[in-house]
C-alpha atoms as a PDB file:
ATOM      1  CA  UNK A   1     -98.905-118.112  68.822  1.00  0.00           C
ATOM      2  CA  UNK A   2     -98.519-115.271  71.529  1.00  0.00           C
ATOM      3  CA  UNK A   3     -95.393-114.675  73.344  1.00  0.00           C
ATOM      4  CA  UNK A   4     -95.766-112.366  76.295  1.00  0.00           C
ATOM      5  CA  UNK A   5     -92.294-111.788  78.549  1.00  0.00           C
ATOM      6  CA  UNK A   6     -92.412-111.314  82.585  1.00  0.00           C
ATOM      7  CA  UNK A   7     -89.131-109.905  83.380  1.00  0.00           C
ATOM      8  CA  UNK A   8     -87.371-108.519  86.437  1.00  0.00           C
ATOM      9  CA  UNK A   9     -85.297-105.969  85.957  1.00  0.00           C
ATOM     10  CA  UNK A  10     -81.683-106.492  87.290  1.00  0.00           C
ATOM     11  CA  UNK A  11     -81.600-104.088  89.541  1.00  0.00           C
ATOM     12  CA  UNK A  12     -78.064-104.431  91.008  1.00  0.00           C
ATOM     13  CA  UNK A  13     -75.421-105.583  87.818  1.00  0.00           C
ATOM     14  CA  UNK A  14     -76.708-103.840  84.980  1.00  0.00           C
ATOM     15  CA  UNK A  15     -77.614 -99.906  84.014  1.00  0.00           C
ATOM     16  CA  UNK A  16     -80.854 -99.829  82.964  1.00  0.00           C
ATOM     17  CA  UNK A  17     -79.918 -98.174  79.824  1.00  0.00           C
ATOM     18  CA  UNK A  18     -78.205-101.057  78.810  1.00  0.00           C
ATOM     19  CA  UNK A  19     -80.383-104.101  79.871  1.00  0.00           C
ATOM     20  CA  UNK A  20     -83.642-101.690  77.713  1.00  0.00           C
ATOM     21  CA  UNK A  21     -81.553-101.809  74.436  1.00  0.00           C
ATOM     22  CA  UNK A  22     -81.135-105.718  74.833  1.00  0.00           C
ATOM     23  CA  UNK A  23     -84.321-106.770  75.792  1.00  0.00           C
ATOM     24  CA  UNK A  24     -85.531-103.540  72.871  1.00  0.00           C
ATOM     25  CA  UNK A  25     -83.210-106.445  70.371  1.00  0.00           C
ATOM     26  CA  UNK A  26     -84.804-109.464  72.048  1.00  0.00           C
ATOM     27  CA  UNK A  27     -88.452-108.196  71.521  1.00  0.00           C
ATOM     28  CA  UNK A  28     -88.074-106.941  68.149  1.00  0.00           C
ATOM     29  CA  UNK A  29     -86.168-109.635  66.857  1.00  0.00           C
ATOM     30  CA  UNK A  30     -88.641-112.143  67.744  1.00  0.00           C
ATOM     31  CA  UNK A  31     -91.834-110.440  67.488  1.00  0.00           C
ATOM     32  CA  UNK A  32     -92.928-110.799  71.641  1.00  0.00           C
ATOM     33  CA  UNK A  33     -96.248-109.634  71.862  1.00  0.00           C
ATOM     34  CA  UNK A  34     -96.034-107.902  75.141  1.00  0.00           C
ATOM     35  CA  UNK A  35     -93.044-107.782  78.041  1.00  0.00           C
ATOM     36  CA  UNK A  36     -94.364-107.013  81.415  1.00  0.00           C
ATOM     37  CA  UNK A  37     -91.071-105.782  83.537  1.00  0.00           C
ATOM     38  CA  UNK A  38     -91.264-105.389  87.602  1.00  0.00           C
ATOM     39  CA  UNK A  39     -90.492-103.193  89.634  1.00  0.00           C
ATOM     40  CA  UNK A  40     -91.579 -99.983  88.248  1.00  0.00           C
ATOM     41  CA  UNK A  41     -88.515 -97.391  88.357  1.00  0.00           C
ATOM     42  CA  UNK A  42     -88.164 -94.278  89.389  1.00  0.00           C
ATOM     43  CA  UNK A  43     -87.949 -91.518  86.683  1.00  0.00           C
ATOM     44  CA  UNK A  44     -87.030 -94.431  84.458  1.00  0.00           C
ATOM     45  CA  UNK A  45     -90.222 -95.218  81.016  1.00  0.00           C
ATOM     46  CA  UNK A  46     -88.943 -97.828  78.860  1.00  0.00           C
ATOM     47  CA  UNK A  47     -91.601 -96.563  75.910  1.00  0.00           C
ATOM     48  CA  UNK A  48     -93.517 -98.407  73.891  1.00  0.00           C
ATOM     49  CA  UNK A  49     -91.034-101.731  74.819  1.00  0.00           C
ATOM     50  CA  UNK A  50     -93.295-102.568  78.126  1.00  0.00           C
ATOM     51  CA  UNK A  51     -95.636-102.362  80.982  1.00  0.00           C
ATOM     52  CA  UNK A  52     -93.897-101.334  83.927  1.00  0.00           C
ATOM     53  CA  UNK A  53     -95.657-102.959  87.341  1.00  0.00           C
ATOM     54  CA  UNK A  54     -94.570-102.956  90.971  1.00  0.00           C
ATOM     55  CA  UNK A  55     -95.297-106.880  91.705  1.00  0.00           C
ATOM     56  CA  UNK A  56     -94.956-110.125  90.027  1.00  0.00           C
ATOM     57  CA  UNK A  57     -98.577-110.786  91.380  1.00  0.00           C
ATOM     58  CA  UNK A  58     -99.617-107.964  89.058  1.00  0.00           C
ATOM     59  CA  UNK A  59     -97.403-108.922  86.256  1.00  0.00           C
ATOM     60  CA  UNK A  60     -98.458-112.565  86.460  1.00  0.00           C
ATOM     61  CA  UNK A  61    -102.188-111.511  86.751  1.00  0.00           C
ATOM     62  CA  UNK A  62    -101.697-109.820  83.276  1.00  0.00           C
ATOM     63  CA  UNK A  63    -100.702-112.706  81.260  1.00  0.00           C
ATOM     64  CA  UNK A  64    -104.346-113.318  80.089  1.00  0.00           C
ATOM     65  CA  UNK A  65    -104.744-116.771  79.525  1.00  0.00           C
ATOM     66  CA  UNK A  66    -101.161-117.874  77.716  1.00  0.00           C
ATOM     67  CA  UNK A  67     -99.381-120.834  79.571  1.00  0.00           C
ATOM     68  CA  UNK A  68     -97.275-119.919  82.175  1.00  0.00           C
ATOM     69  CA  UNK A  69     -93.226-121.110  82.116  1.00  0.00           C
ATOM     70  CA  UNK A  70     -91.180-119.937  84.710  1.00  0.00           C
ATOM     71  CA  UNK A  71     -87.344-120.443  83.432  1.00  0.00           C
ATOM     72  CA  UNK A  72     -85.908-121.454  86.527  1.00  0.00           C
ATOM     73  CA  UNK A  73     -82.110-123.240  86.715  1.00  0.00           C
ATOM     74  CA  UNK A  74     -84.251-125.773  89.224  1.00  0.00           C
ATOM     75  CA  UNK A  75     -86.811-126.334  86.752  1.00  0.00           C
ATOM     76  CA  UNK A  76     -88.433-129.638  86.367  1.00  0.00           C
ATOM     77  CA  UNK A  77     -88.561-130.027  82.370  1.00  0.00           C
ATOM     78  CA  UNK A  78     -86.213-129.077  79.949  1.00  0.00           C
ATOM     79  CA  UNK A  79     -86.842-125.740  78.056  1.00  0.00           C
ATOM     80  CA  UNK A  80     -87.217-128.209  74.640  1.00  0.00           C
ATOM     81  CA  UNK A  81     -90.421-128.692  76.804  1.00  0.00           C
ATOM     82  CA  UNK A  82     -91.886-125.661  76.122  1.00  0.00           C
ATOM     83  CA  UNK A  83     -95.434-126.198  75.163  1.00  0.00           C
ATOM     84  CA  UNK A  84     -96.804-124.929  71.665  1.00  0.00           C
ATOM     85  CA  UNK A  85     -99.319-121.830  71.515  1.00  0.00           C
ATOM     86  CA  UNK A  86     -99.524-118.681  73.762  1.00  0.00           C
ATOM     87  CA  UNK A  87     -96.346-118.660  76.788  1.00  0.00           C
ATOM     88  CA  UNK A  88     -95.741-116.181  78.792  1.00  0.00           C
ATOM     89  CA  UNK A  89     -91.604-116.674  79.574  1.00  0.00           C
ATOM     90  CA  UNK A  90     -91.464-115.358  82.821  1.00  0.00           C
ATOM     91  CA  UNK A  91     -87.967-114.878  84.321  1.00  0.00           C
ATOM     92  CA  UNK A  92     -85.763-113.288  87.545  1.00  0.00           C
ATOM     93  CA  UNK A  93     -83.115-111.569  87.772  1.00  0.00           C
ATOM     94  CA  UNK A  94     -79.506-111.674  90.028  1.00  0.00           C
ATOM     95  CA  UNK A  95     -81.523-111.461  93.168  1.00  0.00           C
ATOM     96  CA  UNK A  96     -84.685-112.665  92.811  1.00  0.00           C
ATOM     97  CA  UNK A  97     -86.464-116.148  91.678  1.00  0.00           C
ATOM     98  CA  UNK A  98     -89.630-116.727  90.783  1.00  0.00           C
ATOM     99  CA  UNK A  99     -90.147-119.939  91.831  1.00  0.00           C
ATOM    100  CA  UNK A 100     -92.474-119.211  94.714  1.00  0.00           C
ATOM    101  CA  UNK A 101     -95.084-118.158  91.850  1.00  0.00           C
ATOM    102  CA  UNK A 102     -94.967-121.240  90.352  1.00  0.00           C
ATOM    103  CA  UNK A 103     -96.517-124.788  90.139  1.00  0.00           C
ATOM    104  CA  UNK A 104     -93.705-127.447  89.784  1.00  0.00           C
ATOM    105  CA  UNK A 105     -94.756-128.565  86.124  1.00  0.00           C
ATOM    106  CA  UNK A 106     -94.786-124.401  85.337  1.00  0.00           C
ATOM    107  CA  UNK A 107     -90.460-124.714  86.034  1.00  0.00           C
ATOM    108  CA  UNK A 108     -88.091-124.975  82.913  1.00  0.00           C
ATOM    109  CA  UNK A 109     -84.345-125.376  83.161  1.00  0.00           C
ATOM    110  CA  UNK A 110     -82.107-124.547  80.650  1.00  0.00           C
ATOM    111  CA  UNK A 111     -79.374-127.184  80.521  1.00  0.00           C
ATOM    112  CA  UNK A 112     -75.673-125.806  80.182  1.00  0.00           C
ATOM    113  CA  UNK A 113     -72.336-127.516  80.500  1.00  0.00           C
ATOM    114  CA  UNK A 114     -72.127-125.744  83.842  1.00  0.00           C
ATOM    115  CA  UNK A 115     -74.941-127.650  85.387  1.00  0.00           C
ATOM    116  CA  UNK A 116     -78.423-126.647  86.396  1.00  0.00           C
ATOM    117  CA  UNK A 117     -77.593-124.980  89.579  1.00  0.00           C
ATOM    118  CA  UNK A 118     -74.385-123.448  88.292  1.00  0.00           C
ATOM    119  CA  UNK A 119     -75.534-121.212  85.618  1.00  0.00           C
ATOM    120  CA  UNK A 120     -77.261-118.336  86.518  1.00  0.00           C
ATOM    121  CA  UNK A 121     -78.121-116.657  83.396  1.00  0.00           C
ATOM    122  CA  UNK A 122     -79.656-112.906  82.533  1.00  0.00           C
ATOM    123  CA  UNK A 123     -83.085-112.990  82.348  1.00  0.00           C
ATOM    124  CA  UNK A 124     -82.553-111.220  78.036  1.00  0.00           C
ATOM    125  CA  UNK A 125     -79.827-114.843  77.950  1.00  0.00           C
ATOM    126  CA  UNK A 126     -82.407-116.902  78.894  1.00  0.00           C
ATOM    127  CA  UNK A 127     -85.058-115.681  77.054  1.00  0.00           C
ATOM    128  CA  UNK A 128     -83.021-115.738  73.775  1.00  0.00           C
ATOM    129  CA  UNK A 129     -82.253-119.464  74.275  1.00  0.00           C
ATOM    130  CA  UNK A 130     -85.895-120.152  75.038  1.00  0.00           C
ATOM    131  CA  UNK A 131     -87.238-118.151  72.104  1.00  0.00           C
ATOM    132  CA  UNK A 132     -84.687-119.534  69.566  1.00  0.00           C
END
């Protein structure tokens, strides 16, 4: 099994040197193939940790041929859903959804006490829960 990680970075809560280190943790931890992050920054290289791109159509169009789950809080299946084999997770950030990429059976929520629509979490919280 190949996990690949599509990833927006949040732009507008979070210095980047501190969302790098925890998705650095995250990747490591679990052993994620490859994380894809969009936009590329400015005078920012996070290393050997990912491919920067300026779209999601480019990042998207790079996740070979692993199944694509968008973790979404609208989602239409559960994230126990997940299918077996090669994923690519691919998450937002703060601002931006992803949503308008996907196919509704490509949608996973993650349910929380909060509700679906109430939790918003960061794109490293989600894809924690979904790779634990």
């Amino acid at each position: 099994m190949s996990v690949t990680i599509i990833t927006r970075w949040e732009s507008s809560q979070m210095p980047k040197d501190t969302e790098w280190r925890m998705w650095k943790q995250l990747v490591s931890s679990y052993n994620v193939d490859k994380v894809i992050a969009v936009p590329q920054v400015p005078d920012w290289d996070c290393g050997r940790l990912c491919v920067e791109v300026n779209t999601m159509e480019e990042a998207l169009a790079m996740a070979d041929k692993s199944t694509l789950c968008f973790l979404e809080p609208k989602g239409e299946k559960s994230i126990t859903e997940l299918p077996d084999g090669d994923i690519t997770l691919v998450l937002g950030n703060t601002e931006h959804s992803n949503a308008e990429y996907a196919e509704p059976e490509q949608m996973y929520h993650i349910s929380t006490p909060a509700g679906p629509t109430k939790a918003h979490l960061y794109g490293t919280n989600a894809a924690a829960i979904a790779l634990a």
